[in-house]
PDB file of N, CA and C in Angstrom:
ATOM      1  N   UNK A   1      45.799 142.443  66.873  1.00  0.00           N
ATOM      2  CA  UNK A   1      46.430 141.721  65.775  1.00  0.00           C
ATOM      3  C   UNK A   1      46.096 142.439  64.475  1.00  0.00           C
ATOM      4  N   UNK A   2      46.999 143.004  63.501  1.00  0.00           N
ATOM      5  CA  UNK A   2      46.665 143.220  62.478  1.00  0.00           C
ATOM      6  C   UNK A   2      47.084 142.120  61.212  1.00  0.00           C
ATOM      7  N   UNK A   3      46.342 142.799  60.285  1.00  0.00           N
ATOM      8  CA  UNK A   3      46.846 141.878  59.086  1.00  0.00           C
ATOM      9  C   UNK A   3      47.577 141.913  57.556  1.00  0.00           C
ATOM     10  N   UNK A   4      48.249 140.702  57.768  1.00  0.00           N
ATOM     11  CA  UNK A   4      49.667 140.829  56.807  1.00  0.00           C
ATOM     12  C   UNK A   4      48.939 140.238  55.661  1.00  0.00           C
ATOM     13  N   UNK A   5      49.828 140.529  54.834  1.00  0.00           N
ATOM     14  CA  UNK A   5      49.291 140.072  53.165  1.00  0.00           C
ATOM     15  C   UNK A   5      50.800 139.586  52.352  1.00  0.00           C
ATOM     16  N   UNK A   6      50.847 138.819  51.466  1.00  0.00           N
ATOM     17  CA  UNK A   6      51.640 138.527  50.614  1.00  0.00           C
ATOM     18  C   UNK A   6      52.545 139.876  50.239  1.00  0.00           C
ATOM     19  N   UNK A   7      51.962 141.161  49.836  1.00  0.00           N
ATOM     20  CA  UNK A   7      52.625 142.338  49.478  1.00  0.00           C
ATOM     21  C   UNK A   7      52.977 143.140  50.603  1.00  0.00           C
ATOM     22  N   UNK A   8      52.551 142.873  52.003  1.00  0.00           N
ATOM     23  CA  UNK A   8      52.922 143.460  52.873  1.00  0.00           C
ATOM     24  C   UNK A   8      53.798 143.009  53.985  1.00  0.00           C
ATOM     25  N   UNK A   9      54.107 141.657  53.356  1.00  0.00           N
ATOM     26  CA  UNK A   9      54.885 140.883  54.517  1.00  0.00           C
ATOM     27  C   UNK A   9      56.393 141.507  55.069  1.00  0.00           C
ATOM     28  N   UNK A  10      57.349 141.760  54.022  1.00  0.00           N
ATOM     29  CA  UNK A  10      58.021 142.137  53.793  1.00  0.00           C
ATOM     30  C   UNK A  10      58.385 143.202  54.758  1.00  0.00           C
ATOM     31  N   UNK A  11      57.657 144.281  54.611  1.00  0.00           N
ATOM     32  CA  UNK A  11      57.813 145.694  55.571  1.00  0.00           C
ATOM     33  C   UNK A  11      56.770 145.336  56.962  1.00  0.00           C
ATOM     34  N   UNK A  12      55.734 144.638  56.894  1.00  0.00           N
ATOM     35  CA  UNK A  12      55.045 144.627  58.350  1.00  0.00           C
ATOM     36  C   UNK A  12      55.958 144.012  59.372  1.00  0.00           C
ATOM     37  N   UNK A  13      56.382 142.194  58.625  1.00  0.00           N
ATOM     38  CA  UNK A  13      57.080 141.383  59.119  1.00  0.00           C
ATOM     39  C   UNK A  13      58.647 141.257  59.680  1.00  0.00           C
ATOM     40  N   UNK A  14      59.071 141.358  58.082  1.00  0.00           N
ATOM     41  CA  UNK A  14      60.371 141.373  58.089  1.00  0.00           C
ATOM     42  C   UNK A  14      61.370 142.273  58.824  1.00  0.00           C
ATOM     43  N   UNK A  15      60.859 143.344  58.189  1.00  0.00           N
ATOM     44  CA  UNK A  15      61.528 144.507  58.639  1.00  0.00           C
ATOM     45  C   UNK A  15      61.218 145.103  59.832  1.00  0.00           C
ATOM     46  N   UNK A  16      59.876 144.862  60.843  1.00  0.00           N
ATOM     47  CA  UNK A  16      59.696 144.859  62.039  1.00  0.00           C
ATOM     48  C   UNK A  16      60.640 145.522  63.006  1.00  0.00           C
ATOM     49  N   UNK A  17      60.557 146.520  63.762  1.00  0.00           N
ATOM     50  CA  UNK A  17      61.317 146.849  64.763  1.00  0.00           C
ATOM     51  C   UNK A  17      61.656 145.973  65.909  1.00  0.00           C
ATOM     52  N   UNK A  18      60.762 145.282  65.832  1.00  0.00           N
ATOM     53  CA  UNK A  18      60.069 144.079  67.289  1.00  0.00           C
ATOM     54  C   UNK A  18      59.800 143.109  66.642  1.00  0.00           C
ATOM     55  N   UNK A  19      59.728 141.840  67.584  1.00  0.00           N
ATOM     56  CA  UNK A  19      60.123 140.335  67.182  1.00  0.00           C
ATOM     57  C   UNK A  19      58.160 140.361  66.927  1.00  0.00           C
ATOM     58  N   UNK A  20      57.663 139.672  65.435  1.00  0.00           N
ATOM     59  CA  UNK A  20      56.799 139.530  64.965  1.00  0.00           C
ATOM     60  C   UNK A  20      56.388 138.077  64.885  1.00  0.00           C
ATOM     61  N   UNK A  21      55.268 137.252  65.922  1.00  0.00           N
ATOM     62  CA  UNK A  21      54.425 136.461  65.861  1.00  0.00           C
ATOM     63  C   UNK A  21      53.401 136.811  64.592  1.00  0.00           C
ATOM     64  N   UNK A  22      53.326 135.577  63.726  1.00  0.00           N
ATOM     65  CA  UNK A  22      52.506 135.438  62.265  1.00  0.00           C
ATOM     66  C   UNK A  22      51.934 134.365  62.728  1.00  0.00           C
ATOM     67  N   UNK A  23      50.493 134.662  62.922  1.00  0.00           N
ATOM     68  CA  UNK A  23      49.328 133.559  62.864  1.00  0.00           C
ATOM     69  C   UNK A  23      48.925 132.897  61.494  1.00  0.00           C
ATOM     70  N   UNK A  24      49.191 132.116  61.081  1.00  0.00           N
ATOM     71  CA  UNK A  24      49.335 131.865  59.299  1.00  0.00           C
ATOM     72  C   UNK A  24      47.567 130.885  59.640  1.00  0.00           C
ATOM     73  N   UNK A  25      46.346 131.294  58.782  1.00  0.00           N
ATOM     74  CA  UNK A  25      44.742 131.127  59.389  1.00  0.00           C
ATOM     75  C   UNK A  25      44.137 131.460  57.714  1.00  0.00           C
ATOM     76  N   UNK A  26      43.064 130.811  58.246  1.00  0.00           N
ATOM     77  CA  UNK A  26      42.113 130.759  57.071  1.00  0.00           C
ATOM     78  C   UNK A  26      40.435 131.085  57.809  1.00  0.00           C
ATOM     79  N   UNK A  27      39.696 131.526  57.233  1.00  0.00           N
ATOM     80  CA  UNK A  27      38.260 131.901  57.961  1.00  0.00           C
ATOM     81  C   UNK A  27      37.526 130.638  58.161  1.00  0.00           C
ATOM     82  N   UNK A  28      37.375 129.310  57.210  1.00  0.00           N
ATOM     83  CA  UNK A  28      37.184 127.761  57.362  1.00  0.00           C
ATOM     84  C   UNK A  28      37.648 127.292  58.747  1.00  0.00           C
ATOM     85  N   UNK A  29      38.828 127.550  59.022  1.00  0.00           N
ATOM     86  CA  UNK A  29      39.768 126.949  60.199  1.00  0.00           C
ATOM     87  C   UNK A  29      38.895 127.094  61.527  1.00  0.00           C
ATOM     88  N   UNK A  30      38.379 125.739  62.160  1.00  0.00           N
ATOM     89  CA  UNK A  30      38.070 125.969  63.512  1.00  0.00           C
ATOM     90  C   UNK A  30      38.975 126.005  64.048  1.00  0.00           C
ATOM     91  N   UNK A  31      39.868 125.238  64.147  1.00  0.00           N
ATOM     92  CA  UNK A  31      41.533 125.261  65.191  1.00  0.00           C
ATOM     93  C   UNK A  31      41.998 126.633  65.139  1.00  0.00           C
ATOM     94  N   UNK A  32      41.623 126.956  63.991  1.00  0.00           N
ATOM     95  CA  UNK A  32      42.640 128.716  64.088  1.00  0.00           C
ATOM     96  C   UNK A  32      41.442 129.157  64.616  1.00  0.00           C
ATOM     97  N   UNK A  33      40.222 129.648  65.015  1.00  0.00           N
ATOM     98  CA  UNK A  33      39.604 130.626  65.559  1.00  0.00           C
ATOM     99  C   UNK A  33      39.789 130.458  67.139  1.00  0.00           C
ATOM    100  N   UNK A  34      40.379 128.706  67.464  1.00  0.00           N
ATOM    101  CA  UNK A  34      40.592 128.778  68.651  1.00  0.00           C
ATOM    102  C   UNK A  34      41.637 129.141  69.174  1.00  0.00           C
ATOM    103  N   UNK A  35      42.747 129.503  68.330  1.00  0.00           N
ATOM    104  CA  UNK A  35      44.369 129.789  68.762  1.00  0.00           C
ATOM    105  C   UNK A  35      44.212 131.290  68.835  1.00  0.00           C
ATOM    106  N   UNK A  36      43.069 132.176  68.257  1.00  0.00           N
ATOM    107  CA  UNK A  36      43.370 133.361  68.177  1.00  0.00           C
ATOM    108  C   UNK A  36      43.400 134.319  69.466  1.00  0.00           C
ATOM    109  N   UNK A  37      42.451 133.372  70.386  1.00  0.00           N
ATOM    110  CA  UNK A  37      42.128 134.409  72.245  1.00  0.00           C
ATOM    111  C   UNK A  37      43.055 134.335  72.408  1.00  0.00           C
ATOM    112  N   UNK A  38      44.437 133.299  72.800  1.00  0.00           N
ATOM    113  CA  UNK A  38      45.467 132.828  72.648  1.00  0.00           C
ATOM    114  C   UNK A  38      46.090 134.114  72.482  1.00  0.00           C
ATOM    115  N   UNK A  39      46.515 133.778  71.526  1.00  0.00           N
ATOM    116  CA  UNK A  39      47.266 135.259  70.752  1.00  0.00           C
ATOM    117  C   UNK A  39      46.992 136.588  71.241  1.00  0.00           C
ATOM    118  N   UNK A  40      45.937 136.535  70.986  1.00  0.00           N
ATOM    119  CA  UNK A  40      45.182 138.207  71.414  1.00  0.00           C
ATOM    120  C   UNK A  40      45.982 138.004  73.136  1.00  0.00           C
ATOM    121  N   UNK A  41      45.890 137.196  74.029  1.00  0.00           N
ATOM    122  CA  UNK A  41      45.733 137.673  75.037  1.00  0.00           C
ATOM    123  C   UNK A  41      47.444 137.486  75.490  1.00  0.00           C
ATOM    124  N   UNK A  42      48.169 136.856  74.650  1.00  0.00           N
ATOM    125  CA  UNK A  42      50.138 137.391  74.610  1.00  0.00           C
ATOM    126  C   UNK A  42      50.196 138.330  74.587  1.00  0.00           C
ATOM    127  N   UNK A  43      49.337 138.728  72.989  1.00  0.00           N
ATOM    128  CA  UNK A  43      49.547 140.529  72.606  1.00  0.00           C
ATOM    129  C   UNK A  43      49.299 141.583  73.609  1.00  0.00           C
ATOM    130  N   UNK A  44      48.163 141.260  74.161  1.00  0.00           N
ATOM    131  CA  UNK A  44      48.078 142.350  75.462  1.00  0.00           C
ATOM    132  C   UNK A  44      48.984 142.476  76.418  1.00  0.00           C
ATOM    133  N   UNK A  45      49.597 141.250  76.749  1.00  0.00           N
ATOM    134  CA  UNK A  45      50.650 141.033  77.863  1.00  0.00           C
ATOM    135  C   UNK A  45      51.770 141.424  77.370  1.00  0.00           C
ATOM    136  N   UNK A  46      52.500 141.999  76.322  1.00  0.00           N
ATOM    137  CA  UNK A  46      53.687 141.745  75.350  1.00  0.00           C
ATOM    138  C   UNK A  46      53.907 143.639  75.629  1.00  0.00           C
ATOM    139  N   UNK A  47      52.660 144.304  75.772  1.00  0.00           N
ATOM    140  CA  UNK A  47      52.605 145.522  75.977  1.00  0.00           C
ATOM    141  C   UNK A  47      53.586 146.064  74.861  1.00  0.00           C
ATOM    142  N   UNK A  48      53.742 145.519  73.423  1.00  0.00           N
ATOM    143  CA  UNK A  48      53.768 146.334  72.238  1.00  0.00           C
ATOM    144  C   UNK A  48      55.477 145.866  71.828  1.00  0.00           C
ATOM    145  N   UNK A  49      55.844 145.114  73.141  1.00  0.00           N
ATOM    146  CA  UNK A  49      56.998 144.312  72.818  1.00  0.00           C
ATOM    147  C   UNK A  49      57.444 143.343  72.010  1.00  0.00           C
ATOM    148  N   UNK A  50      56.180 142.651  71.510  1.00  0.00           N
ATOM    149  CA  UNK A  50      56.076 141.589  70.273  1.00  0.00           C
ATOM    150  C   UNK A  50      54.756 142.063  69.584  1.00  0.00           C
ATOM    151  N   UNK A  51      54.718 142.435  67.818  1.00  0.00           N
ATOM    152  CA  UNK A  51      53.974 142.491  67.427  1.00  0.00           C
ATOM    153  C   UNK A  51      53.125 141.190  66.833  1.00  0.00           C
ATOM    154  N   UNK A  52      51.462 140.777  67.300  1.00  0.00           N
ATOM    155  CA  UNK A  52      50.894 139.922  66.518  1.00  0.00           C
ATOM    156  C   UNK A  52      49.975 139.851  65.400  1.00  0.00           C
ATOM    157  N   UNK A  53      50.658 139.434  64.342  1.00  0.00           N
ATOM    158  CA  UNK A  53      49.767 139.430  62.889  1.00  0.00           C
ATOM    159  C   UNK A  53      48.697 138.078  62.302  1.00  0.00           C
ATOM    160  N   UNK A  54      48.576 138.626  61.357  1.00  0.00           N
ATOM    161  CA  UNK A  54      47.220 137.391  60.962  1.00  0.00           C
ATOM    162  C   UNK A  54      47.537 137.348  59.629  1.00  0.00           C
ATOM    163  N   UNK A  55      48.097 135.873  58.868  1.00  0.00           N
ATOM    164  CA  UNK A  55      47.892 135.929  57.345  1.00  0.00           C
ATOM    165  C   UNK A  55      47.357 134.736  57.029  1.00  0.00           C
ATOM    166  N   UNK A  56      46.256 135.691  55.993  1.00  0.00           N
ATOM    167  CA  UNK A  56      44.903 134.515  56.060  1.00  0.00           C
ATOM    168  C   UNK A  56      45.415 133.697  54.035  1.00  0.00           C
ATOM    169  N   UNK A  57      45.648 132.342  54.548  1.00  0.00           N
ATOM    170  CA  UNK A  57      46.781 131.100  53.601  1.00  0.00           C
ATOM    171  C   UNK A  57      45.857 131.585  51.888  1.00  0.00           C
ATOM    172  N   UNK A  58      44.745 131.579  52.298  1.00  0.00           N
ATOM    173  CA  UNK A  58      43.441 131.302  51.144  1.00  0.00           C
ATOM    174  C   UNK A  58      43.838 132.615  50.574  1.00  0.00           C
ATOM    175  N   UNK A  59      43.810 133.781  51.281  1.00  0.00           N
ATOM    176  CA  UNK A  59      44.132 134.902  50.048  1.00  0.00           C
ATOM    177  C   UNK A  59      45.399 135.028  49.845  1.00  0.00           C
ATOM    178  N   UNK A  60      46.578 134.652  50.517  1.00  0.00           N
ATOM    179  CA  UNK A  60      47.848 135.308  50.239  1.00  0.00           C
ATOM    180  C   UNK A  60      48.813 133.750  50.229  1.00  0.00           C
ATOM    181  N   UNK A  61      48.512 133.010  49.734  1.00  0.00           N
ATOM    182  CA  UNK A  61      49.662 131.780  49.194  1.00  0.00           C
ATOM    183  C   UNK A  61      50.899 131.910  49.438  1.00  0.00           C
ATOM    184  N   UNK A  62      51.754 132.654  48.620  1.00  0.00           N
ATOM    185  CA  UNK A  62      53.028 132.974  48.415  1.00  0.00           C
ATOM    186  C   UNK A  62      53.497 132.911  49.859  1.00  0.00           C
ATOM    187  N   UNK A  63      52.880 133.880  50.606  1.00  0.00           N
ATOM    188  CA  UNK A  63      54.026 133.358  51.834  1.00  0.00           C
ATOM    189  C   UNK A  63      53.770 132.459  52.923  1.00  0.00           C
ATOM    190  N   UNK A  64      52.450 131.689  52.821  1.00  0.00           N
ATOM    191  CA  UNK A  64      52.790 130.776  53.419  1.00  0.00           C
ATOM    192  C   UNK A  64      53.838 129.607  53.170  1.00  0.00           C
ATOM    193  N   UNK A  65      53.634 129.554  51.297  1.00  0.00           N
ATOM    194  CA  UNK A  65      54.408 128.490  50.719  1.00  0.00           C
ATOM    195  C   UNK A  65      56.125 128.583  50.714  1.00  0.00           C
ATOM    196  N   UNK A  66      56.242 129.846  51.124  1.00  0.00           N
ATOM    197  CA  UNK A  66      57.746 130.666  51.322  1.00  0.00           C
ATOM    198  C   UNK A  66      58.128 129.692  52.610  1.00  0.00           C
ATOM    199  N   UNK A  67      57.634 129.973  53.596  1.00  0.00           N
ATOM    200  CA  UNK A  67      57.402 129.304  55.110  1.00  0.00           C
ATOM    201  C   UNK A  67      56.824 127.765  54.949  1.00  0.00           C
ATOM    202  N   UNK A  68      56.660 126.941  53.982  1.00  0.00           N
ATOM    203  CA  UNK A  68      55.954 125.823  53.886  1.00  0.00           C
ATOM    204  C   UNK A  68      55.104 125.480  55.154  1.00  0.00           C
ATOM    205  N   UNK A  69      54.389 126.411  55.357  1.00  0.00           N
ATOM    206  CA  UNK A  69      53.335 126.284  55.962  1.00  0.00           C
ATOM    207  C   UNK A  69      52.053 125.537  55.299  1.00  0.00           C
ATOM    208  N   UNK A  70      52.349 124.046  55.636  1.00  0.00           N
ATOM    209  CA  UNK A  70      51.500 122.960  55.218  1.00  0.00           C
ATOM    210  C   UNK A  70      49.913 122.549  56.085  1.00  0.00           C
ATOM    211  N   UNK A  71      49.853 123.304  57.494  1.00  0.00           N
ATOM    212  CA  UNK A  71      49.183 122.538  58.171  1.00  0.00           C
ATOM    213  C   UNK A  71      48.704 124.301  58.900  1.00  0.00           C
ATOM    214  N   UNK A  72      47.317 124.362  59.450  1.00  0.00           N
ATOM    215  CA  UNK A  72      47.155 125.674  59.857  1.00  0.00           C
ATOM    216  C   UNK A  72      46.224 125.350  60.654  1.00  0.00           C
ATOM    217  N   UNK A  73      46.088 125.981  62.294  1.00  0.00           N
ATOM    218  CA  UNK A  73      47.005 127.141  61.904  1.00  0.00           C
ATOM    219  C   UNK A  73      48.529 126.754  62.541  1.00  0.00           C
ATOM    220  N   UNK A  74      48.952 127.569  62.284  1.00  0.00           N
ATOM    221  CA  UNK A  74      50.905 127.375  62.397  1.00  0.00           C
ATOM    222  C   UNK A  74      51.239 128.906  62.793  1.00  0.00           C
ATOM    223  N   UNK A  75      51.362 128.868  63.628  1.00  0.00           N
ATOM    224  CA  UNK A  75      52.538 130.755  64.255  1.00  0.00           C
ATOM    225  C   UNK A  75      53.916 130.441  64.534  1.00  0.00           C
ATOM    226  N   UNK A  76      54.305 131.564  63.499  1.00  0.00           N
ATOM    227  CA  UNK A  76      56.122 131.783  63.331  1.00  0.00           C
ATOM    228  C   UNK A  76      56.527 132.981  63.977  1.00  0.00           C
ATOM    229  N   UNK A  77      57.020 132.878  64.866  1.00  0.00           N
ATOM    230  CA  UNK A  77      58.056 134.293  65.231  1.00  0.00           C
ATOM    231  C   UNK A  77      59.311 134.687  64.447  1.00  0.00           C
ATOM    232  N   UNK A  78      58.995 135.464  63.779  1.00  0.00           N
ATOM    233  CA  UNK A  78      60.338 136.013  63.059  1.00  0.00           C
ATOM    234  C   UNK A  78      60.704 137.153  63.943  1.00  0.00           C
ATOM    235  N   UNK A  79      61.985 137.126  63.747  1.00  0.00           N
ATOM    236  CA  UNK A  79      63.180 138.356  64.860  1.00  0.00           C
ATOM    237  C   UNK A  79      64.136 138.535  63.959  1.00  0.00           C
ATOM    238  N   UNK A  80      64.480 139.930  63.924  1.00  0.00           N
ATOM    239  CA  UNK A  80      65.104 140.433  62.918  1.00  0.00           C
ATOM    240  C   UNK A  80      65.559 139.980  61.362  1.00  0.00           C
ATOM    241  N   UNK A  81      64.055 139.642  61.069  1.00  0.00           N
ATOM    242  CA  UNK A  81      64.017 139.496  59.787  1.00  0.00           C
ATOM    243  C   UNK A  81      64.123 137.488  59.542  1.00  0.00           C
ATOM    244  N   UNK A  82      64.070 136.933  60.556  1.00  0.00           N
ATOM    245  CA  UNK A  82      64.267 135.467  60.837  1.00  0.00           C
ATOM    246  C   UNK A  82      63.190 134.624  61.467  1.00  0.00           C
ATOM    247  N   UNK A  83      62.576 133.498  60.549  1.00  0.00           N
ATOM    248  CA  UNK A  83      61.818 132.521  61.478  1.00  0.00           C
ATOM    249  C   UNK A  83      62.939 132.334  62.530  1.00  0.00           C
ATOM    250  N   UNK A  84      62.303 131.949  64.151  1.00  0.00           N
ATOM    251  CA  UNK A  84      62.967 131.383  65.360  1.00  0.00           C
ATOM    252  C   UNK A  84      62.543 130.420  65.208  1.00  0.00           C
ATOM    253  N   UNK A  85      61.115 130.500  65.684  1.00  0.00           N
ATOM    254  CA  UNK A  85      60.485 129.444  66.129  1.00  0.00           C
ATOM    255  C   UNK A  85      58.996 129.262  65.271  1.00  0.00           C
ATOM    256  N   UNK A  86      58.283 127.824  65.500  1.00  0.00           N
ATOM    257  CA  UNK A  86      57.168 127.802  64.916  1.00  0.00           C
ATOM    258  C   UNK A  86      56.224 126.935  65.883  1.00  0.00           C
ATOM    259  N   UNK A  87      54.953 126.955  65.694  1.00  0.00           N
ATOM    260  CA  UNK A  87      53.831 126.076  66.839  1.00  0.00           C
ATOM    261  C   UNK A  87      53.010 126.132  65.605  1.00  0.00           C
ATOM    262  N   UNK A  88      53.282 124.382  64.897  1.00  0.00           N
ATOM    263  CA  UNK A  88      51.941 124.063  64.016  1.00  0.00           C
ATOM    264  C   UNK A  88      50.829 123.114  65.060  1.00  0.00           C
ATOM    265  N   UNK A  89      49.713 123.948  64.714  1.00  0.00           N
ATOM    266  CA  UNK A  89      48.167 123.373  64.772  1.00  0.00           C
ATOM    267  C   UNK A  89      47.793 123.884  66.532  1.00  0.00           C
ATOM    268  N   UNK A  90      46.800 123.386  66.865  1.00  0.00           N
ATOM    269  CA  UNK A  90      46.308 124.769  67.796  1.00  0.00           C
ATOM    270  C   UNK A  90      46.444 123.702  69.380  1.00  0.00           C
ATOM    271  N   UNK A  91      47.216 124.677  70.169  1.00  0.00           N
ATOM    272  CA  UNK A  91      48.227 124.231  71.075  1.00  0.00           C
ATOM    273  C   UNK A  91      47.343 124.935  72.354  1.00  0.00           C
ATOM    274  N   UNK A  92      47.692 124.651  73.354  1.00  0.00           N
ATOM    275  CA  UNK A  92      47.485 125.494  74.770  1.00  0.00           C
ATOM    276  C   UNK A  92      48.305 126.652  75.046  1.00  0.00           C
ATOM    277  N   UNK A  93      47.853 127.230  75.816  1.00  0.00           N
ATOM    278  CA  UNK A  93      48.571 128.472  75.726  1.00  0.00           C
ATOM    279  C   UNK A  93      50.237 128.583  76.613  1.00  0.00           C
ATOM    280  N   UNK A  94      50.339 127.319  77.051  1.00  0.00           N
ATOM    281  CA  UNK A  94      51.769 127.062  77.554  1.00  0.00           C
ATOM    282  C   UNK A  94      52.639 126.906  76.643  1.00  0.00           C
ATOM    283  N   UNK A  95      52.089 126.122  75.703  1.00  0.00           N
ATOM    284  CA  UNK A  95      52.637 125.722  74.523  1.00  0.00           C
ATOM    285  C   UNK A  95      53.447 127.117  73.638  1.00  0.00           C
ATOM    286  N   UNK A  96      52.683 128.046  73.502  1.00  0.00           N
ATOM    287  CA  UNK A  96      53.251 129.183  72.592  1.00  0.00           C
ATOM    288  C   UNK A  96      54.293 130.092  73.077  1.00  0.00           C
ATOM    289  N   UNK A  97      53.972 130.129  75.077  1.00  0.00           N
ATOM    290  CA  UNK A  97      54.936 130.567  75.820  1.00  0.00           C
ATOM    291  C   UNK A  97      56.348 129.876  75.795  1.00  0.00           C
ATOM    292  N   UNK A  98      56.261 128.903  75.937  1.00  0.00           N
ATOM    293  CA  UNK A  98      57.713 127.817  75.575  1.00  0.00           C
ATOM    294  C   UNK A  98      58.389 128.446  74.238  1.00  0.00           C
ATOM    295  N   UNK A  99      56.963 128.086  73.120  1.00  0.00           N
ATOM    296  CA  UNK A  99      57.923 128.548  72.304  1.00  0.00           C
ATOM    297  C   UNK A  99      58.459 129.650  71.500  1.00  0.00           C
ATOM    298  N   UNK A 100      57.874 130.895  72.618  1.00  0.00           N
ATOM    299  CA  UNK A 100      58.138 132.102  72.324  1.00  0.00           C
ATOM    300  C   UNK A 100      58.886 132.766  73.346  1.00  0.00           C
ATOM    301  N   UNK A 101      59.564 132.297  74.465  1.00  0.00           N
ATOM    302  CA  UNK A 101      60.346 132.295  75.271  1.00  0.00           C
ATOM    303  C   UNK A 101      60.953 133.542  75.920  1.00  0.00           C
ATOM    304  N   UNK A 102      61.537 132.979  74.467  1.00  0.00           N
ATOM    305  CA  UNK A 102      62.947 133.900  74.265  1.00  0.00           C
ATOM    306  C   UNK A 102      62.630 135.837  73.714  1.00  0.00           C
ATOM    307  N   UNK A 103      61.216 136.018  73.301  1.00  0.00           N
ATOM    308  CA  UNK A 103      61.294 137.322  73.329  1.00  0.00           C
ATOM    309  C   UNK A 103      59.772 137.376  73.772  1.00  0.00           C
ATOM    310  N   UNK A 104      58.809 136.814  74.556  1.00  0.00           N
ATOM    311  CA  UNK A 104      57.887 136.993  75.591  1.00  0.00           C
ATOM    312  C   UNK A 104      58.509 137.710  76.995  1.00  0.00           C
ATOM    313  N   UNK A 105      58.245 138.959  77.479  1.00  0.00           N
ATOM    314  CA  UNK A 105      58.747 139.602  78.875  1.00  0.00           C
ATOM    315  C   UNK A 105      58.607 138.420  79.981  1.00  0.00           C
ATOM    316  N   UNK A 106      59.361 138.197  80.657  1.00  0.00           N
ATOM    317  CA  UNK A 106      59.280 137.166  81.748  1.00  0.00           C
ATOM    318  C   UNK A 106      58.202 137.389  82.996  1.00  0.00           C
ATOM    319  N   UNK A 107      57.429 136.552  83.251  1.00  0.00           N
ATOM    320  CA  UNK A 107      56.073 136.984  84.317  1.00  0.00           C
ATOM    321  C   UNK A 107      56.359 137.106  85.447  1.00  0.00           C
TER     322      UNK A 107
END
């Protein structure tokens, strides 16, 4: 997982070659330190097919508030430049498969 910033969203995210999962997290957040194995362990399975990022709310505002990302943590898949889908607050890991479906490789 690398990490996005308010000034870097744009070209990490947006413009993405590949459909981009955004972990929207704060370092306070217990729920987000638990969604992150989670993540990490899509990303490995995704084999470079979905990129996963980290934007931490406390330093970079602007785009969570872009995304009204009220509640964290919250992961958005944007695809070609588009939220799809979103999973606010920290879910099981079936949960993110559902709702990442549609560009997760089929098992």
């Amino acid at each position: 997982m690398f990490e996005v910033t308010d000034e870097t969203f744009e070209r990490d995210v947006l413009e993405c070659d590949v459909p981009v999962v955004l972990d929207f997290w704060a370092p306070w957040c217990g729920p987000c330190r638990a969604v992150e194995p989670i993540l990490q362990q899509l990303e490995a399975e995704t084999h470079g097919k979905v990129e996963f990022a980290k934007l931490n709310i406390d330093e970079n505002p602007l785009t969570a508030a872009r995304y009204d990302v009220l509640s964290i943590p919250t992961a958005i898949l944007f695809d070609g430049g588009e939220a799809r889908a979103t999973v606010i607050g920290a879910r099981p890991r079936s949960h993110y498969e559902h709702a990442l479906a549609e560009v997760l490789p089929a098992a």
